[in-house]
PDB file of N, CA and C in Angstrom:
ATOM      1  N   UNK A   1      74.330 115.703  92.682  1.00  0.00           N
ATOM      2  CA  UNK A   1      74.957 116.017  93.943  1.00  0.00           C
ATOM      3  C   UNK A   1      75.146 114.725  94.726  1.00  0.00           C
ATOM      4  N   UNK A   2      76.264 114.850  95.440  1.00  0.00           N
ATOM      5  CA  UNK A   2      76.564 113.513  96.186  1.00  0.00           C
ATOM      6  C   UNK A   2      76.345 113.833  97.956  1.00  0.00           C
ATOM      7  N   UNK A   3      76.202 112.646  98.419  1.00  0.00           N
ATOM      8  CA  UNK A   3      75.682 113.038  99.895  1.00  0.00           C
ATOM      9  C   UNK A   3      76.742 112.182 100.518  1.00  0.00           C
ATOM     10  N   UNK A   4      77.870 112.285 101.561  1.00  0.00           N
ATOM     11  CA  UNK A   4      78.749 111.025 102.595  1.00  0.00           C
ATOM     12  C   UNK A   4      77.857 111.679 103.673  1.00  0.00           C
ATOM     13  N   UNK A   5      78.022 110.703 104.237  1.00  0.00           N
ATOM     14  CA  UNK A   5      77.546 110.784 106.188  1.00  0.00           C
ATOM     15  C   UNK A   5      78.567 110.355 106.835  1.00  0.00           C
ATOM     16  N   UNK A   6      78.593 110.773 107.890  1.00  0.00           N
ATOM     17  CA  UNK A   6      80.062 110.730 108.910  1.00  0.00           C
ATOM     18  C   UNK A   6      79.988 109.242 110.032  1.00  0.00           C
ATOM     19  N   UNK A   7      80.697 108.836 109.964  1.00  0.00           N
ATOM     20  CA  UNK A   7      80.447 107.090 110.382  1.00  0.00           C
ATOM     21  C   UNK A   7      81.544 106.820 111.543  1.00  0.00           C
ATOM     22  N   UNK A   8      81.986 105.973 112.737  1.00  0.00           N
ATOM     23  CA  UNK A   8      82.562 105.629 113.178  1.00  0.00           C
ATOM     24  C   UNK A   8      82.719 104.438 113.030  1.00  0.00           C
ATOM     25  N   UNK A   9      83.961 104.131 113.040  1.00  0.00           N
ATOM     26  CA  UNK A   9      85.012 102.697 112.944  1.00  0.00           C
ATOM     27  C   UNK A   9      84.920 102.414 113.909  1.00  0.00           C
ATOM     28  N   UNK A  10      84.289 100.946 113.743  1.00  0.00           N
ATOM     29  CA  UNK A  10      83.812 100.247 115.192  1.00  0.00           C
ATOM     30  C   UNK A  10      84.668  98.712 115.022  1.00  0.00           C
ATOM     31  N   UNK A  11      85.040  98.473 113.762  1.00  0.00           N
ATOM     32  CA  UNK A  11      85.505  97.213 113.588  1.00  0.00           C
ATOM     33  C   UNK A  11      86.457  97.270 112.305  1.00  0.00           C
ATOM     34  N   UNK A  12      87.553  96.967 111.691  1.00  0.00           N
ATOM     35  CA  UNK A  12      88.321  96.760 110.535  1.00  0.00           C
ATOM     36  C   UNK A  12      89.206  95.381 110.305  1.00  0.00           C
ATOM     37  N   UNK A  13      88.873  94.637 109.131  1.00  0.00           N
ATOM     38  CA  UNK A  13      89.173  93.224 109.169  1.00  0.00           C
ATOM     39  C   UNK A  13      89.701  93.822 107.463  1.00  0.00           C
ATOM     40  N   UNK A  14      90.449  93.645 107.252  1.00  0.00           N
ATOM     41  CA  UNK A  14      91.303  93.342 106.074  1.00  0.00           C
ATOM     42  C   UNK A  14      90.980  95.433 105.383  1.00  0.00           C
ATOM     43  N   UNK A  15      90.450  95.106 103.842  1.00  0.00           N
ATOM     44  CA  UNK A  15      89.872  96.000 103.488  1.00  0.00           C
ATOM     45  C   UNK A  15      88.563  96.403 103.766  1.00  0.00           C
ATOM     46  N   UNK A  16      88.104  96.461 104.691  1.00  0.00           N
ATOM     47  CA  UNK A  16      86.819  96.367 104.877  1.00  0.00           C
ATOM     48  C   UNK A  16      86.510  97.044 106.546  1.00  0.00           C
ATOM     49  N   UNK A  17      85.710  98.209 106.624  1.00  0.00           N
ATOM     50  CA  UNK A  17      85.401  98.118 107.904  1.00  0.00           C
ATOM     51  C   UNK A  17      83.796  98.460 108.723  1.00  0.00           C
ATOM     52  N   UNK A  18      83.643  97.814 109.316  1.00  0.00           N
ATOM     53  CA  UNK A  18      82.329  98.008 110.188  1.00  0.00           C
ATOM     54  C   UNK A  18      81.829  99.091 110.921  1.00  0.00           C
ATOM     55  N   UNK A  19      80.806  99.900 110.597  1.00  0.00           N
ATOM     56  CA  UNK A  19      81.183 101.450 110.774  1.00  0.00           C
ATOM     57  C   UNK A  19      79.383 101.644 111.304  1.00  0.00           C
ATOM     58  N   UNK A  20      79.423 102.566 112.101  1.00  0.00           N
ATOM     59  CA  UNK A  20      78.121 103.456 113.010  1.00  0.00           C
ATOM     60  C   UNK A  20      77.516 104.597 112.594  1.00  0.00           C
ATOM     61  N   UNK A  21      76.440 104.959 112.359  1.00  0.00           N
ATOM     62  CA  UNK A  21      76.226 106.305 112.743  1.00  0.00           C
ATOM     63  C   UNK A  21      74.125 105.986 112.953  1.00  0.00           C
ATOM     64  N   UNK A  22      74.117 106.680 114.194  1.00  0.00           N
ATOM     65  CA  UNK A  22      72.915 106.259 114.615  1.00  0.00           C
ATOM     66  C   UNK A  22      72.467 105.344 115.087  1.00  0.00           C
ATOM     67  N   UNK A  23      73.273 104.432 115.410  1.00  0.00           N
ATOM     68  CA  UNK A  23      72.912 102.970 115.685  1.00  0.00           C
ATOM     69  C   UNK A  23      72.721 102.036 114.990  1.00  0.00           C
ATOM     70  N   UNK A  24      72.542 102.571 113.371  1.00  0.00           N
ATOM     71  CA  UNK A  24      72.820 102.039 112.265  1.00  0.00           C
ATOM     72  C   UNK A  24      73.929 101.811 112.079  1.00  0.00           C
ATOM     73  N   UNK A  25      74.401 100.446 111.668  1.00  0.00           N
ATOM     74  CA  UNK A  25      75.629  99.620 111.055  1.00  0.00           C
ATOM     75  C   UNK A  25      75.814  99.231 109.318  1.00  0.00           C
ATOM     76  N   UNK A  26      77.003  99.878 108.998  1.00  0.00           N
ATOM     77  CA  UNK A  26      77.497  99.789 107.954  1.00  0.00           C
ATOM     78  C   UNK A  26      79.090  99.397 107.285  1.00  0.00           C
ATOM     79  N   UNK A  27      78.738  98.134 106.272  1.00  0.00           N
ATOM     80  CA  UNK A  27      80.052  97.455 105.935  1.00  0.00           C
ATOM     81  C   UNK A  27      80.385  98.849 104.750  1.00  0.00           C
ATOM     82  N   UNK A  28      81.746  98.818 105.115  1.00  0.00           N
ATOM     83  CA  UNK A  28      82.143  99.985 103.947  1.00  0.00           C
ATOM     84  C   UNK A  28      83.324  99.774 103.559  1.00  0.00           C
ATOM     85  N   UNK A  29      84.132  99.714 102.546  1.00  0.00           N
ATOM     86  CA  UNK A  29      85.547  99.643 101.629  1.00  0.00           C
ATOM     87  C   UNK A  29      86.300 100.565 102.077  1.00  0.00           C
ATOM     88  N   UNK A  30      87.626 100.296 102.346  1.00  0.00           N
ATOM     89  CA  UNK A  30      88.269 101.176 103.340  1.00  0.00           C
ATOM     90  C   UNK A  30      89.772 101.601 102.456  1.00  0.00           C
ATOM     91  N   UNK A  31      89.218 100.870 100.623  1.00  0.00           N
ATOM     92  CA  UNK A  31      90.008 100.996  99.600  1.00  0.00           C
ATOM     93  C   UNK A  31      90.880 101.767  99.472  1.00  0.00           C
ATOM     94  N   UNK A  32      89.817 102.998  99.551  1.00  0.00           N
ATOM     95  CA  UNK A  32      89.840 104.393  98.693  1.00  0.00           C
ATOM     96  C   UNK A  32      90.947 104.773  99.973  1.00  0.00           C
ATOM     97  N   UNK A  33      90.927 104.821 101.004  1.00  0.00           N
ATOM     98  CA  UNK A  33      91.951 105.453 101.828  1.00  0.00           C
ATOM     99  C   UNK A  33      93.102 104.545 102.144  1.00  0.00           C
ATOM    100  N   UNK A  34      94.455 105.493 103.286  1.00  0.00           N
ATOM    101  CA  UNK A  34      95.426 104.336 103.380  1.00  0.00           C
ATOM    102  C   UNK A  34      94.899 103.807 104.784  1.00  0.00           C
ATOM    103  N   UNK A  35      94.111 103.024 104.419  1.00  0.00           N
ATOM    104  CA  UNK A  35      93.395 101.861 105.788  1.00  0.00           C
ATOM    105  C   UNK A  35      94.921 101.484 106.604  1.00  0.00           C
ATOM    106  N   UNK A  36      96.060 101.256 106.660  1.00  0.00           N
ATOM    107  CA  UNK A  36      96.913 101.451 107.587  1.00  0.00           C
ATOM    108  C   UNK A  36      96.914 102.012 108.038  1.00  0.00           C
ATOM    109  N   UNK A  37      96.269 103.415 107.901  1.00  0.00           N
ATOM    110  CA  UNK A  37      96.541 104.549 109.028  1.00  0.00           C
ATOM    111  C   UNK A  37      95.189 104.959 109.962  1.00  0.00           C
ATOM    112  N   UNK A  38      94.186 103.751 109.387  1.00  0.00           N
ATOM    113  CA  UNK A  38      92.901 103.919 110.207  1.00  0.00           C
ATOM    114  C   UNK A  38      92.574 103.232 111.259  1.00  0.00           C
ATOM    115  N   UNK A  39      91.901 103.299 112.316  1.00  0.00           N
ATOM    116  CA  UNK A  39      91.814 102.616 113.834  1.00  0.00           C
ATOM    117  C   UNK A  39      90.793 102.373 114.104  1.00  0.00           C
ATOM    118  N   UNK A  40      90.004 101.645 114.902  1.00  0.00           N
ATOM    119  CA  UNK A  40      88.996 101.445 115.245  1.00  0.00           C
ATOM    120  C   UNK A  40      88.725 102.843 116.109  1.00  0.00           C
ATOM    121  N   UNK A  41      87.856 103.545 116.060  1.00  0.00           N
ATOM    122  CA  UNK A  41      86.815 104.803 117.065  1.00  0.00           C
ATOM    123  C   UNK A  41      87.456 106.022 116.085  1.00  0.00           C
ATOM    124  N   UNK A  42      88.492 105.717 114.980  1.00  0.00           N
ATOM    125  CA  UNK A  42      88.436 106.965 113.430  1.00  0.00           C
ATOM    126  C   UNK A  42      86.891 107.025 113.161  1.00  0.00           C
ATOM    127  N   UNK A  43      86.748 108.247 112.816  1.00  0.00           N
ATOM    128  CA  UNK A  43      85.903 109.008 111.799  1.00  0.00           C
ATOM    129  C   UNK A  43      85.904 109.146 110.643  1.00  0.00           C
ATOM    130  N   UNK A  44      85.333 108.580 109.398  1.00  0.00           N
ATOM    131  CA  UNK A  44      85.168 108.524 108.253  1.00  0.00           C
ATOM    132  C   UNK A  44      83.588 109.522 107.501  1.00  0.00           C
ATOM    133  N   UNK A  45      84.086 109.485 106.152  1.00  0.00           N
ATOM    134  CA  UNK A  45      82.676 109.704 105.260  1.00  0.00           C
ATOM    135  C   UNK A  45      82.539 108.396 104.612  1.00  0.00           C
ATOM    136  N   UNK A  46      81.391 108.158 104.973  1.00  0.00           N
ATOM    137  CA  UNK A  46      80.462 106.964 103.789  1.00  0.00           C
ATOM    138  C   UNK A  46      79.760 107.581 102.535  1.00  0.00           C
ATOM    139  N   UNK A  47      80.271 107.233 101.223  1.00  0.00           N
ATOM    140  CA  UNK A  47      79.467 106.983 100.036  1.00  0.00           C
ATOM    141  C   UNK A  47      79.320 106.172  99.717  1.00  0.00           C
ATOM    142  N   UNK A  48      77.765 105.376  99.092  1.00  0.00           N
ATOM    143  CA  UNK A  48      77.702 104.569  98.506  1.00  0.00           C
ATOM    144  C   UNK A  48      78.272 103.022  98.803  1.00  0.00           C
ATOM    145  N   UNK A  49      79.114 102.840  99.960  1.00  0.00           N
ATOM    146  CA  UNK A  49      79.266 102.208 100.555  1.00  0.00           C
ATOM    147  C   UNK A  49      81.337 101.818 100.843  1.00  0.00           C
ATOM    148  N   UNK A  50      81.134 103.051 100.756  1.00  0.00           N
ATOM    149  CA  UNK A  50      82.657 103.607 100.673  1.00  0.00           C
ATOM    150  C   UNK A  50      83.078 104.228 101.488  1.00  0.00           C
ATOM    151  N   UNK A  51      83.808 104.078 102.284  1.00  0.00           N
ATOM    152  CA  UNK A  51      84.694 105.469 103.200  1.00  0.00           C
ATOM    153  C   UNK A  51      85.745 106.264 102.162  1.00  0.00           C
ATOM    154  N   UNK A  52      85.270 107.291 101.764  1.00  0.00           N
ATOM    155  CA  UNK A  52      85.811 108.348 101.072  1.00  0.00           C
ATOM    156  C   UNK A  52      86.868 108.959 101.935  1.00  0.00           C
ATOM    157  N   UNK A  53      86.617 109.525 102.822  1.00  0.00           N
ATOM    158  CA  UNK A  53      87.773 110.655 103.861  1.00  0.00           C
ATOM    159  C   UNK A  53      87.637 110.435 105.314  1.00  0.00           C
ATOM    160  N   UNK A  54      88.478 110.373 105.572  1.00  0.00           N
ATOM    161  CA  UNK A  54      88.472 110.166 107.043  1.00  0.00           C
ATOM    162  C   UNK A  54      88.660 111.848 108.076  1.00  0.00           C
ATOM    163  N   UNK A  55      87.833 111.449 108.681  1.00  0.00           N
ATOM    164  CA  UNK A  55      87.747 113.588 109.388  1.00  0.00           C
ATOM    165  C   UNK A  55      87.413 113.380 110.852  1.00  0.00           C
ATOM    166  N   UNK A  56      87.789 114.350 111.320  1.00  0.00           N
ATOM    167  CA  UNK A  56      87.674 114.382 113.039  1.00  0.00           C
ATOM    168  C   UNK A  56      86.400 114.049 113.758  1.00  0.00           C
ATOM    169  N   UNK A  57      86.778 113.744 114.548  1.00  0.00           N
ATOM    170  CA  UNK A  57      85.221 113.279 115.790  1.00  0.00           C
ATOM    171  C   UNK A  57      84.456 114.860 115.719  1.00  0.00           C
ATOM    172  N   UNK A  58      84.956 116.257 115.688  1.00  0.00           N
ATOM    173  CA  UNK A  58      84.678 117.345 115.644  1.00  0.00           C
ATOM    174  C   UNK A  58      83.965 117.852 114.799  1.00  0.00           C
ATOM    175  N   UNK A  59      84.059 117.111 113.585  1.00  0.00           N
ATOM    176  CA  UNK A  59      83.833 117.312 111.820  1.00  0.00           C
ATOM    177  C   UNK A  59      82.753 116.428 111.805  1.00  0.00           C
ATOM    178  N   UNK A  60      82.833 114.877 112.520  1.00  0.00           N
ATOM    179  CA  UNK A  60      81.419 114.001 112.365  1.00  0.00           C
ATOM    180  C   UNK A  60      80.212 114.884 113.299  1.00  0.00           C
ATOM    181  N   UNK A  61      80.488 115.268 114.674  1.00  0.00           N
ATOM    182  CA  UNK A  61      80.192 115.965 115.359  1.00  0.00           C
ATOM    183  C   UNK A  61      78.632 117.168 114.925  1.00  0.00           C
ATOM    184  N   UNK A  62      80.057 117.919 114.076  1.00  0.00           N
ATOM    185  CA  UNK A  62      79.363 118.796 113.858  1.00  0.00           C
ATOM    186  C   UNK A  62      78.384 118.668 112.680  1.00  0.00           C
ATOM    187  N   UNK A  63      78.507 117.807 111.464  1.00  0.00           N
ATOM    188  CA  UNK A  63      77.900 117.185 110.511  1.00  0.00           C
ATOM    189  C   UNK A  63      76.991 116.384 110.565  1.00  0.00           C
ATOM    190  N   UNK A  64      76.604 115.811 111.612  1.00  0.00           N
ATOM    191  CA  UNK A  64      76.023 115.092 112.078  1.00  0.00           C
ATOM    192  C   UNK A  64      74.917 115.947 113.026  1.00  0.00           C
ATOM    193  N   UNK A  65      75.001 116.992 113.499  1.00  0.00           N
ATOM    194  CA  UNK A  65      74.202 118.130 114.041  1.00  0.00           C
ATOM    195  C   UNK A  65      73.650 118.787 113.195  1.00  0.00           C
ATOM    196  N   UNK A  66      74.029 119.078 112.131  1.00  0.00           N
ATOM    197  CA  UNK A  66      73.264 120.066 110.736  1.00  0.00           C
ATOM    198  C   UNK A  66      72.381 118.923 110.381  1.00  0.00           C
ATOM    199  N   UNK A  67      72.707 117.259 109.694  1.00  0.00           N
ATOM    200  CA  UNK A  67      71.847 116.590 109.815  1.00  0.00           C
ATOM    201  C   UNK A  67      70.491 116.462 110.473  1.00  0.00           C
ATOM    202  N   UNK A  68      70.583 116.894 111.906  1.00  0.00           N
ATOM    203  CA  UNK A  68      69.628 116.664 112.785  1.00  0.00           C
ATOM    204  C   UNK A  68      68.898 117.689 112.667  1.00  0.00           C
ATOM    205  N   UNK A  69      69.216 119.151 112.270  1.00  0.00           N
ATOM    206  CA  UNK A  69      68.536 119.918 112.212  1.00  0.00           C
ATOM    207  C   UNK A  69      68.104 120.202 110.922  1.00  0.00           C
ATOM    208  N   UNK A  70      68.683 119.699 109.968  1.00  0.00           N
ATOM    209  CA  UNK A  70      67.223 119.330 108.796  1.00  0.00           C
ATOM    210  C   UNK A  70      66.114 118.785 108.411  1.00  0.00           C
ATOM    211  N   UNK A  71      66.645 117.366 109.581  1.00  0.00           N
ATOM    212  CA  UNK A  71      65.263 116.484 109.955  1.00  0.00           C
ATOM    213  C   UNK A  71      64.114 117.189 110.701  1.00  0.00           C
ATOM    214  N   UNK A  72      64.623 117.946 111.819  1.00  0.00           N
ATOM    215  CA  UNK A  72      63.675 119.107 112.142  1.00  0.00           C
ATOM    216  C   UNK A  72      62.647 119.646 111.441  1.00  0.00           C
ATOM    217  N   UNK A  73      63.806 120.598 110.804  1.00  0.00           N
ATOM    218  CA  UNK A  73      63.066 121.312 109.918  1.00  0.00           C
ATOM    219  C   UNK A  73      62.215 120.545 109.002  1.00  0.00           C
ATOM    220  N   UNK A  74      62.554 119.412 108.396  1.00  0.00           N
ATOM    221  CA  UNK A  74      61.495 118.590 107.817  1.00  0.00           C
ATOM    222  C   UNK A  74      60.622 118.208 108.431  1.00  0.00           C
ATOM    223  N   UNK A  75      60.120 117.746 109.569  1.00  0.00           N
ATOM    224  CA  UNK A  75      59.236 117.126 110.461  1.00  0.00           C
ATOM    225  C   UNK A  75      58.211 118.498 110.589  1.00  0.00           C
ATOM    226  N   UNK A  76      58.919 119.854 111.138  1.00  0.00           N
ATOM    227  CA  UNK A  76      57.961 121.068 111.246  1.00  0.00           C
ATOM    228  C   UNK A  76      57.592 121.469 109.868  1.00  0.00           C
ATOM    229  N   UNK A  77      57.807 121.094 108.323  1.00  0.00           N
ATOM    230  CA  UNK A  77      56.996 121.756 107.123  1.00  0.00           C
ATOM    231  C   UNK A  77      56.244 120.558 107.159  1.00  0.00           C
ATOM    232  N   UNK A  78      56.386 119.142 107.139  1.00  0.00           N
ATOM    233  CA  UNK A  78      55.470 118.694 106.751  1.00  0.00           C
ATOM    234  C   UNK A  78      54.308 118.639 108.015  1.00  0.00           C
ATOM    235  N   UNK A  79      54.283 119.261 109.117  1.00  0.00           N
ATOM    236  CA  UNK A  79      53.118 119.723 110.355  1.00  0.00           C
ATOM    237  C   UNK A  79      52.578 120.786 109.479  1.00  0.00           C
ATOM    238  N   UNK A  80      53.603 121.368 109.007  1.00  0.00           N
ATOM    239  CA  UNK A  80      52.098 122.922 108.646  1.00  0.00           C
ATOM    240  C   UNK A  80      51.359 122.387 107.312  1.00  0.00           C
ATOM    241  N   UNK A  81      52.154 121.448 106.761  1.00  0.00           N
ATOM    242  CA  UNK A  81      51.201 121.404 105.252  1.00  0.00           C
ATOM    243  C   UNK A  81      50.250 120.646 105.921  1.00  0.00           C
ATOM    244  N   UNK A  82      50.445 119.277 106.726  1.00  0.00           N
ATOM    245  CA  UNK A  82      49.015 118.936 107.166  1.00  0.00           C
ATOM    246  C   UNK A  82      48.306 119.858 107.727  1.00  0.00           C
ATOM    247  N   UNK A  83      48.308 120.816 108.380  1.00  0.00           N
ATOM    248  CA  UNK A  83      47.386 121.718 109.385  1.00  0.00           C
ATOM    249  C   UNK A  83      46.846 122.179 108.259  1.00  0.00           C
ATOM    250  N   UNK A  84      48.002 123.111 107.188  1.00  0.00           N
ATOM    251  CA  UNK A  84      47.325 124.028 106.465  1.00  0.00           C
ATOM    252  C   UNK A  84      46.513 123.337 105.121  1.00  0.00           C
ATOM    253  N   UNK A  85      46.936 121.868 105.023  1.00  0.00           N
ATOM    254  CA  UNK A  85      46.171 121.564 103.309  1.00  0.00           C
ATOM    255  C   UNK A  85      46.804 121.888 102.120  1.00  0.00           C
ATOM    256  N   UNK A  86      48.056 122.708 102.765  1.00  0.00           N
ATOM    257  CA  UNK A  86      48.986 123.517 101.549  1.00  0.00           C
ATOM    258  C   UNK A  86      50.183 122.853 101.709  1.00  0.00           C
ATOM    259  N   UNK A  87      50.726 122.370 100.237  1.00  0.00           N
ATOM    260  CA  UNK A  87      52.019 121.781  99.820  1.00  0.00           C
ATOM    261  C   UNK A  87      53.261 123.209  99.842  1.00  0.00           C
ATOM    262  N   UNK A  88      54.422 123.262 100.654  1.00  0.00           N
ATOM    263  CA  UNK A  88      55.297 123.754 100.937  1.00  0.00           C
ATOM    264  C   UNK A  88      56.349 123.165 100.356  1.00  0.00           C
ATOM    265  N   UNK A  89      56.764 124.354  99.299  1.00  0.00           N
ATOM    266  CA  UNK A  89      58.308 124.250  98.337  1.00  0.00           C
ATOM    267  C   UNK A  89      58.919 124.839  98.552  1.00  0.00           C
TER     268      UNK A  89
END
């Protein structure tokens, strides 16, 4: 299974552009798409160090919110396995 995360274009110099998510900064290949039609404050997916698709502020938005609420949910199983001593699958 493959994982992109949703990134903002903060900077683009040739093929190549300088991209956000979290405050984390990432150089990514802007190959795979037609980078003419991309702007600085576009929304992209990062793989691997790739902008795969470019998708709405609405689409990072909301992708970026399911994110957050898995981290959640991860942070609250690994509280009960410490409380409880019991490994949760």
């Amino acid at each position: 299974m493959c994982l992109s995360i949703p990134a903002k274009i903060e900077q683009i110099e040739g093929d190549m552009a300088l991209c956000t998510v979290g405050g984390a900064e990432y150089h990514a290949s802007i190959q795979m798409l037609d980078y003419e039609e991309l702007n600085v404050g576009d929304y992209v997916l990062l793989h691997t160090g790739f902008a795969i698709q470019k998708i709405s502020k609405e689409e990072a938005d909301e992708t970026l919110k399911i994110f957050n609420e898995f981290e959640k949910l991860n942070v609250s199983l690994d509280e009960e396995e410490i409380q409880t001593g019991k490994r949760i699958v």
